[in-house]
C-alpha atoms as a PDB file:
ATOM      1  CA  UNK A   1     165.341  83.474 202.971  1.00  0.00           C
ATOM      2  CA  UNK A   2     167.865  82.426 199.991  1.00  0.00           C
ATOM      3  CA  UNK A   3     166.253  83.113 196.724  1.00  0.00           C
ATOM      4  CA  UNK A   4     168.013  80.980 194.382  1.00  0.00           C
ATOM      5  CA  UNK A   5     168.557  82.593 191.509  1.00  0.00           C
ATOM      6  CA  UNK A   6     172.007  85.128 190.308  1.00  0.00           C
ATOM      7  CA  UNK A   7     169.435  87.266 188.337  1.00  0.00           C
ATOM      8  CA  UNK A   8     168.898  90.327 189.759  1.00  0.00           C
ATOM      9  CA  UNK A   9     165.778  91.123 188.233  1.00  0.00           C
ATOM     10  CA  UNK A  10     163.775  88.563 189.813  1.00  0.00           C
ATOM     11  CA  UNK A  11     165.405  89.086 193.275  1.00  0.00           C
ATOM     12  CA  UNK A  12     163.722  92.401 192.841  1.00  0.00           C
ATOM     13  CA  UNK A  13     160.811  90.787 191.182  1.00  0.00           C
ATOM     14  CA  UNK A  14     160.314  88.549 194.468  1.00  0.00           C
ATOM     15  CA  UNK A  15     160.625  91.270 196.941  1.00  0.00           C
ATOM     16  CA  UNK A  16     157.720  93.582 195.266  1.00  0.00           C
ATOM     17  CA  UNK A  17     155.753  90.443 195.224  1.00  0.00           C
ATOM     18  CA  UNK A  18     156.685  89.825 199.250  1.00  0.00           C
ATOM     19  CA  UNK A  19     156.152  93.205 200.563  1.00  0.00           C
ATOM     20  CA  UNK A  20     152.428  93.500 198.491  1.00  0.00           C
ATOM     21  CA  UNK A  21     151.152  90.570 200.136  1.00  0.00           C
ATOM     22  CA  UNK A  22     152.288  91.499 203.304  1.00  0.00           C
ATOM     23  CA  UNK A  23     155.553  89.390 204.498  1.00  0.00           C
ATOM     24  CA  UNK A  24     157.926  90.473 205.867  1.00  0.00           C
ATOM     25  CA  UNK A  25     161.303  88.649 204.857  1.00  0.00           C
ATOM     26  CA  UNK A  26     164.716  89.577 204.401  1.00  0.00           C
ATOM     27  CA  UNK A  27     165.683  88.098 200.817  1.00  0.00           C
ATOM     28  CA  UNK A  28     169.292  86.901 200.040  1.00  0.00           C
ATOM     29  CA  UNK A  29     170.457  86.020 196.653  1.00  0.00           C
ATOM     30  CA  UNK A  30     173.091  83.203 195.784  1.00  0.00           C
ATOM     31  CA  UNK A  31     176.014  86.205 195.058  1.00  0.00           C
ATOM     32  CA  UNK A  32     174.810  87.629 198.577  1.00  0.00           C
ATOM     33  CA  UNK A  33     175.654  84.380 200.277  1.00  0.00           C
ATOM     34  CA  UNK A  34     178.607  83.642 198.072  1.00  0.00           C
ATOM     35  CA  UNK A  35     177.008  80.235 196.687  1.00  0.00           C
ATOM     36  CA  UNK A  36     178.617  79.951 192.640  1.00  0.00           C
ATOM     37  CA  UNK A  37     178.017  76.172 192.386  1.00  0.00           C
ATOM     38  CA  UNK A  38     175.285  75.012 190.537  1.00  0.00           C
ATOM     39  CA  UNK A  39     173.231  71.964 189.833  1.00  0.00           C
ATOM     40  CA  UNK A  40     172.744  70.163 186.383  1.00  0.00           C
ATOM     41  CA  UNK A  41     168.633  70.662 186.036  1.00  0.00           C
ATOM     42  CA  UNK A  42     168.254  67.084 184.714  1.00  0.00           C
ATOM     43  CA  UNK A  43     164.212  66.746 185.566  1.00  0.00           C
ATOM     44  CA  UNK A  44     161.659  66.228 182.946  1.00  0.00           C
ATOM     45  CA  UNK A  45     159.243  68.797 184.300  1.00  0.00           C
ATOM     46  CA  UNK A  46     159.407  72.106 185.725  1.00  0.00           C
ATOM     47  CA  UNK A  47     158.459  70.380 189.701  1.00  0.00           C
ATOM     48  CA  UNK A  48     161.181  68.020 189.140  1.00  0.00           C
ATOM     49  CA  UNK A  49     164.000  70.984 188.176  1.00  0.00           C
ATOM     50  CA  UNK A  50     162.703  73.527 190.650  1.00  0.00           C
ATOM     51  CA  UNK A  51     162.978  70.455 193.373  1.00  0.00           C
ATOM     52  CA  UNK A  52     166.839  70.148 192.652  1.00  0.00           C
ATOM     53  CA  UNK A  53     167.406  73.464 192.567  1.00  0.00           C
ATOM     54  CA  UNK A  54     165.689  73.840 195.984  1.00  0.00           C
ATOM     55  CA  UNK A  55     167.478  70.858 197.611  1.00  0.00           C
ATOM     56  CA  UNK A  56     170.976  71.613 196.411  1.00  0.00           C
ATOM     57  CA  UNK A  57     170.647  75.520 197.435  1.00  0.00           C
ATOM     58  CA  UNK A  58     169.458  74.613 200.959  1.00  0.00           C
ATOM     59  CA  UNK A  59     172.133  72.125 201.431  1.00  0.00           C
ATOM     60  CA  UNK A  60     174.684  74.623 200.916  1.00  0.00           C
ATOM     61  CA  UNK A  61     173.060  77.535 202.932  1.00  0.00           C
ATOM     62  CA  UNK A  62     170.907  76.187 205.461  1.00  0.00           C
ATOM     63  CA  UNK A  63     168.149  78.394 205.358  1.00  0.00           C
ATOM     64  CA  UNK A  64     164.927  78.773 203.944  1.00  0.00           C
ATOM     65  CA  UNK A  65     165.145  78.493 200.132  1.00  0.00           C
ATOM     66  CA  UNK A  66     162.896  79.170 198.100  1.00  0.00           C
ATOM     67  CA  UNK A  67     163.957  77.720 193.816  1.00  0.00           C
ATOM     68  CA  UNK A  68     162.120  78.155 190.843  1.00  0.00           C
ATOM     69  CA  UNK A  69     161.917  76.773 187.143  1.00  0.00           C
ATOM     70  CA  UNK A  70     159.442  77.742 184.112  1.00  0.00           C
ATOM     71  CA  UNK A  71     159.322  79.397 180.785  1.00  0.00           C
ATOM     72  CA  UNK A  72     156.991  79.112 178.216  1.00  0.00           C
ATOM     73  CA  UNK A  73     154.691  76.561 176.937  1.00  0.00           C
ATOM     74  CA  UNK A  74     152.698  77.166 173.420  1.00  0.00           C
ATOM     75  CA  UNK A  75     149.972  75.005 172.844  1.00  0.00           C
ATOM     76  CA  UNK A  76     150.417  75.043 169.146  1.00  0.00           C
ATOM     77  CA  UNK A  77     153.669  73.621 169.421  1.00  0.00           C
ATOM     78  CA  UNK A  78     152.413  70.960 171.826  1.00  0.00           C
ATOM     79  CA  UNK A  79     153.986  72.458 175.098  1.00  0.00           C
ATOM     80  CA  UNK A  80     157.225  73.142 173.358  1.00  0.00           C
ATOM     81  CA  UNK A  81     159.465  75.266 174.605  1.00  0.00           C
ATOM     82  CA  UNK A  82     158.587  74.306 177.992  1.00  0.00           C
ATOM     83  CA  UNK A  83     161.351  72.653 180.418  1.00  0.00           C
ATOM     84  CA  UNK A  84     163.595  73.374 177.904  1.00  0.00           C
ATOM     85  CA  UNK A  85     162.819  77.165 177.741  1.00  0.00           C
ATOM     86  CA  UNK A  86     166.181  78.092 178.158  1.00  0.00           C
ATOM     87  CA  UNK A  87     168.325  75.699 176.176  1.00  0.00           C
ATOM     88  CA  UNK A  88     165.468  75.567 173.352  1.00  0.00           C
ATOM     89  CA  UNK A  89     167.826  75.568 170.427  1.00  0.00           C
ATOM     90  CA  UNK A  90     170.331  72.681 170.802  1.00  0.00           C
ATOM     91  CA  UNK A  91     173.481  75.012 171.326  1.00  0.00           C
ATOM     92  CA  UNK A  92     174.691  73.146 174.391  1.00  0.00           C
ATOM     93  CA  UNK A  93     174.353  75.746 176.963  1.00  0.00           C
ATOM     94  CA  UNK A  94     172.049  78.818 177.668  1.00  0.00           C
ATOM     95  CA  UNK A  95     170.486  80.317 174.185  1.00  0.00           C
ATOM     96  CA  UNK A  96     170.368  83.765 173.499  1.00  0.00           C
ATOM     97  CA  UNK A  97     167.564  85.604 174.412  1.00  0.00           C
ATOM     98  CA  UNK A  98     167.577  87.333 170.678  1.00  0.00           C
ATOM     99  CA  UNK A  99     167.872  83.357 169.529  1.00  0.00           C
ATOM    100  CA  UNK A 100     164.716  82.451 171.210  1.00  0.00           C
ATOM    101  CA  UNK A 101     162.447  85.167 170.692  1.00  0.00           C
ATOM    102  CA  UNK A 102     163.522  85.034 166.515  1.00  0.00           C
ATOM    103  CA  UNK A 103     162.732  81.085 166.725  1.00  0.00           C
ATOM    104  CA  UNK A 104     159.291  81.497 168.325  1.00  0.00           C
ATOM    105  CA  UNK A 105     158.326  83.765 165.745  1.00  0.00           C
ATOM    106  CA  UNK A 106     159.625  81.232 163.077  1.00  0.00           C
ATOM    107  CA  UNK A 107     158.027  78.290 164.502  1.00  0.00           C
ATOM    108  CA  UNK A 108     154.572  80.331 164.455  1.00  0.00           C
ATOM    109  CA  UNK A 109     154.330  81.857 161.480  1.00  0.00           C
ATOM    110  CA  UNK A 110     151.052  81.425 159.718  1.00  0.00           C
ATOM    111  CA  UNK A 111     149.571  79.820 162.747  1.00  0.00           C
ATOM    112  CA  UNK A 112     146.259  80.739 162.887  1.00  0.00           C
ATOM    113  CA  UNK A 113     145.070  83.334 165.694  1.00  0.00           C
ATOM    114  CA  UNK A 114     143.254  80.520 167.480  1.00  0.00           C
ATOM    115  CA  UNK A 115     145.623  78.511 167.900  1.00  0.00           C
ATOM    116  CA  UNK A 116     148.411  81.043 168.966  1.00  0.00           C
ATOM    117  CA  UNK A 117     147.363  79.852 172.593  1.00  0.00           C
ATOM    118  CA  UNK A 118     150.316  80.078 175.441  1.00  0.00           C
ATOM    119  CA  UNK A 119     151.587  80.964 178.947  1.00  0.00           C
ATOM    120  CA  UNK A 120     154.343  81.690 181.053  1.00  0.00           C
ATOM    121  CA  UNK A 121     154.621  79.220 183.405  1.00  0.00           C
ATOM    122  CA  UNK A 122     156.720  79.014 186.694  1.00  0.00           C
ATOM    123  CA  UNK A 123     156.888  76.192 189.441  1.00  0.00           C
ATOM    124  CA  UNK A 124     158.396  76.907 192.909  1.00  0.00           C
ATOM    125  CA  UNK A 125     159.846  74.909 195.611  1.00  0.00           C
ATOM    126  CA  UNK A 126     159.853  76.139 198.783  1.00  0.00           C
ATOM    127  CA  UNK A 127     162.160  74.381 201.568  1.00  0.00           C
ATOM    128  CA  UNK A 128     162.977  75.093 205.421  1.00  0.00           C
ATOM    129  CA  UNK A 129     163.543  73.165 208.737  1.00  0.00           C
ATOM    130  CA  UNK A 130     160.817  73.818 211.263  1.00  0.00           C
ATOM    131  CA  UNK A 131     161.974  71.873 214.681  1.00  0.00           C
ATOM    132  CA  UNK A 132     164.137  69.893 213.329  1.00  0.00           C
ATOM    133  CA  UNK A 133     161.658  68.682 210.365  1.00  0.00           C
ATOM    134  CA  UNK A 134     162.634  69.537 206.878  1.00  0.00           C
ATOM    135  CA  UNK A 135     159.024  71.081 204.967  1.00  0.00           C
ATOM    136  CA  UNK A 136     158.996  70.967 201.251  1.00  0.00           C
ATOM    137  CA  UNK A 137     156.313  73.308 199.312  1.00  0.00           C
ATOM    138  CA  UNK A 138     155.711  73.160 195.799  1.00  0.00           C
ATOM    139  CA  UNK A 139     153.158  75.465 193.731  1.00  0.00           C
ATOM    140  CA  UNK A 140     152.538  76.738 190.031  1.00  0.00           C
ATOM    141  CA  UNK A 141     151.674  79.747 188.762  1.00  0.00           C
ATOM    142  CA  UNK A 142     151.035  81.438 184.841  1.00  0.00           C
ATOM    143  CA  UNK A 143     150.267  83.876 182.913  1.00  0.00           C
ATOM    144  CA  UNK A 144     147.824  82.792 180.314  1.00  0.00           C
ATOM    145  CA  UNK A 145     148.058  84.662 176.618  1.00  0.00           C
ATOM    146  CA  UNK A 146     148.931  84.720 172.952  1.00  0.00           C
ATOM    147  CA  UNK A 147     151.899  84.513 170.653  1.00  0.00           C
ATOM    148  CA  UNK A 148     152.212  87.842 168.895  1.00  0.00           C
ATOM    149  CA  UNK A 149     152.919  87.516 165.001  1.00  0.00           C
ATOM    150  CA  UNK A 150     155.644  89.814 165.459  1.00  0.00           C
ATOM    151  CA  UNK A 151     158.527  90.374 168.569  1.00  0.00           C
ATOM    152  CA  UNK A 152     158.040  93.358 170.876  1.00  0.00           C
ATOM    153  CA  UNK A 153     160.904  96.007 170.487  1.00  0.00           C
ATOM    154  CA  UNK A 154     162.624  95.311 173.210  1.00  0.00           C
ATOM    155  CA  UNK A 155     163.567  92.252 174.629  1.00  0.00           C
ATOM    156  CA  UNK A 156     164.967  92.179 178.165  1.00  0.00           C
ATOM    157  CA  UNK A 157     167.524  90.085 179.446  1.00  0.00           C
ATOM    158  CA  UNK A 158     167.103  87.303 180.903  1.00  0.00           C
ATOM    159  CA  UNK A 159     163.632  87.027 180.204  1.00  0.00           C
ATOM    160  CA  UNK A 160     162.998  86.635 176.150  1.00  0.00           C
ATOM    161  CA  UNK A 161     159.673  85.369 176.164  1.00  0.00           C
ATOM    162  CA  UNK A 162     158.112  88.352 177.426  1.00  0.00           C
ATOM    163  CA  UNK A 163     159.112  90.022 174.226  1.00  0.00           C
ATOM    164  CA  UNK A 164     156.117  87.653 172.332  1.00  0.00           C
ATOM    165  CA  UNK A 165     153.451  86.976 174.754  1.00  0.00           C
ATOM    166  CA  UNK A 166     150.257  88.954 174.191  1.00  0.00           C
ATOM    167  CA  UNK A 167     147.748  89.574 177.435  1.00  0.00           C
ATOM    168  CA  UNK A 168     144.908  89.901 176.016  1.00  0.00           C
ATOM    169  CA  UNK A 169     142.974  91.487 178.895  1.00  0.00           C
ATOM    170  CA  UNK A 170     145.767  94.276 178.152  1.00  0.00           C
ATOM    171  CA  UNK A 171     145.892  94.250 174.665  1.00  0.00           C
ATOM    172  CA  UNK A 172     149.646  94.987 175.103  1.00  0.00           C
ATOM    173  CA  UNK A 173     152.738  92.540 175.326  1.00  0.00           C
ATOM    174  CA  UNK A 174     154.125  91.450 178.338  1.00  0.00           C
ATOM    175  CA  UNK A 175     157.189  93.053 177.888  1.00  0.00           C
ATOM    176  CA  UNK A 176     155.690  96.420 178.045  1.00  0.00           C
ATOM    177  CA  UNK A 177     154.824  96.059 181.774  1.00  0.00           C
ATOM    178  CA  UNK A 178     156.357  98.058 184.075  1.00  0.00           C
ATOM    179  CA  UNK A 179     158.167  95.954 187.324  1.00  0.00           C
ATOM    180  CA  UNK A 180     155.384  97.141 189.853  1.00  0.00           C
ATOM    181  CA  UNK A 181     151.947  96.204 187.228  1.00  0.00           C
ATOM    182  CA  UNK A 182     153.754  93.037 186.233  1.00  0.00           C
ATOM    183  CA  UNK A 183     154.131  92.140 189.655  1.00  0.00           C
ATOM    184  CA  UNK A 184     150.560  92.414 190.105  1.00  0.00           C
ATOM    185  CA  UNK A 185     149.954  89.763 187.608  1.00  0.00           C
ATOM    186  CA  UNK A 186     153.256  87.562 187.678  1.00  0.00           C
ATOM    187  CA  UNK A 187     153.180  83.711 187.591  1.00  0.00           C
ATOM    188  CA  UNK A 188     155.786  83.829 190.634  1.00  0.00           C
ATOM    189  CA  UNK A 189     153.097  86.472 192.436  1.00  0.00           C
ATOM    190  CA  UNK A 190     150.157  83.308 191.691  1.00  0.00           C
ATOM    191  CA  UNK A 191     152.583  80.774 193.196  1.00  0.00           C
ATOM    192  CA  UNK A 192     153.965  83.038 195.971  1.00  0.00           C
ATOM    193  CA  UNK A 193     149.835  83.282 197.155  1.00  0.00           C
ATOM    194  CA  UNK A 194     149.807  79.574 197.139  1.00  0.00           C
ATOM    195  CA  UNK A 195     153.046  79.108 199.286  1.00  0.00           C
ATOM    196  CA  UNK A 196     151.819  82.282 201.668  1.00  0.00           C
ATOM    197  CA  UNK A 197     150.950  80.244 204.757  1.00  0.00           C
ATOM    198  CA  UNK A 198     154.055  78.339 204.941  1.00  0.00           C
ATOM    199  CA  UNK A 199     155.802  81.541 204.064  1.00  0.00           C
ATOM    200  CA  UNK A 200     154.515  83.783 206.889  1.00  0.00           C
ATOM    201  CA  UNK A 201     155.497  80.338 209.385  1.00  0.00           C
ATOM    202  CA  UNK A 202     158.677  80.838 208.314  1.00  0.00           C
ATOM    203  CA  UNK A 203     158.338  84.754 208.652  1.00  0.00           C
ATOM    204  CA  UNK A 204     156.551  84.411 212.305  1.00  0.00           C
ATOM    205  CA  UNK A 205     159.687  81.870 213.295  1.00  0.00           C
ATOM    206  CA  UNK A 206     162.441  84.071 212.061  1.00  0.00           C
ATOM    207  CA  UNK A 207     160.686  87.364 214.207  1.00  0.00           C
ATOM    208  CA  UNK A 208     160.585  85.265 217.318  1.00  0.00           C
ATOM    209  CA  UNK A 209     164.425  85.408 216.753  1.00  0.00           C
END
């Protein structure tokens, strides 16, 4: 199954989340299958981006695909970043993950603990041909938490906003997860559960060769 996505990280991300719920899939990623094109994400929602991602992916490698789009939504801020997680800032193409994580932090300063309300969101679309029918899956999945007044240390690339979510089950940031506990608790691992029946179809189909 293509996972499309160049980032390494969630590859990986996706395959701890596979083999702990039990399927069994052999994961490709766009640089594995040679696929550099890529689609202008013009949807208003996360369903509508994840969709075109999906669609254009699975046109171009012809097996199961499985897109994804999200970020972070803070209630305070009425939803905001949200589908525009990534390009926040107005700089006319990706912002910097240092960029983001300082203009959270601005935007929420003297909001009141209460109100620091957000989550990590992430929609998938799932798509594959099953006898000559083409099957399209969509489910959501987030992490629910709180803006932190302050930035956690370190911010890893690629995914900024873990660097000022608070869980407060955990009392610690996201950020300071390791990959295995995070993907115990991931808003891909929530929609993954969602998509599992389709998922082990396509599993049970690609086995029977």
């Amino acid at each position: 199954m293509l996972i499309a996505t160049t980032n390494r990280a969630k590859l990986a991300e996706y395959r701890l989340i596979l083999r702990d719920v039990g399927i069994d899939l052999e994961l490709e990623s766009l640089a594995d299958l040679g696929i550099s094109e890529s689609p202008e994400e013009t949807g208003g929602t996360f369903t509508e981006n994840a969709l075109i991602k999906a669609r254009f992916y699975f046109e171009r490698a012809r097996i199961a695909t499985l897109a994804d789009d999200g970020g972070l939504e803070i209630d305070a801020l009425g939803g905001d970043p949200g589908v525009r997680s990534h390009r926040w800032l107005g700089s006319g193409g990706e912002d910097s993950d240092d960029a983001l994580v300082a203009e959270v932090i601005r935007r929420m300063t003297g909001v009141e603990a209460s109100r620091r309300t957000a989550r990590i969101r992430a929609t998938l679309a799932l798509i594959h041909e099953e006898g000559g029918v083409l099957r399209e899956k969509i489910a959501d999945g987030a992490i629910e938490g709180v803006i932190a007044a302050r930035a956690y240390s370190e911010i890893r690339a690629g995914f900024p906003y873990r660097a000022v979510l608070v869980i407060p089950g955990r009392n610690c940031y996201l950020g300071e997860l390791g990959d295995e506990e995070e993907a115990q608790i991931s808003q891909r691992r929530i929609a993954v559960l969602e998509l599992r029946d389709e998922l082990e179809r396509i599993a049970a189909a690609r086995a029977a060769g």
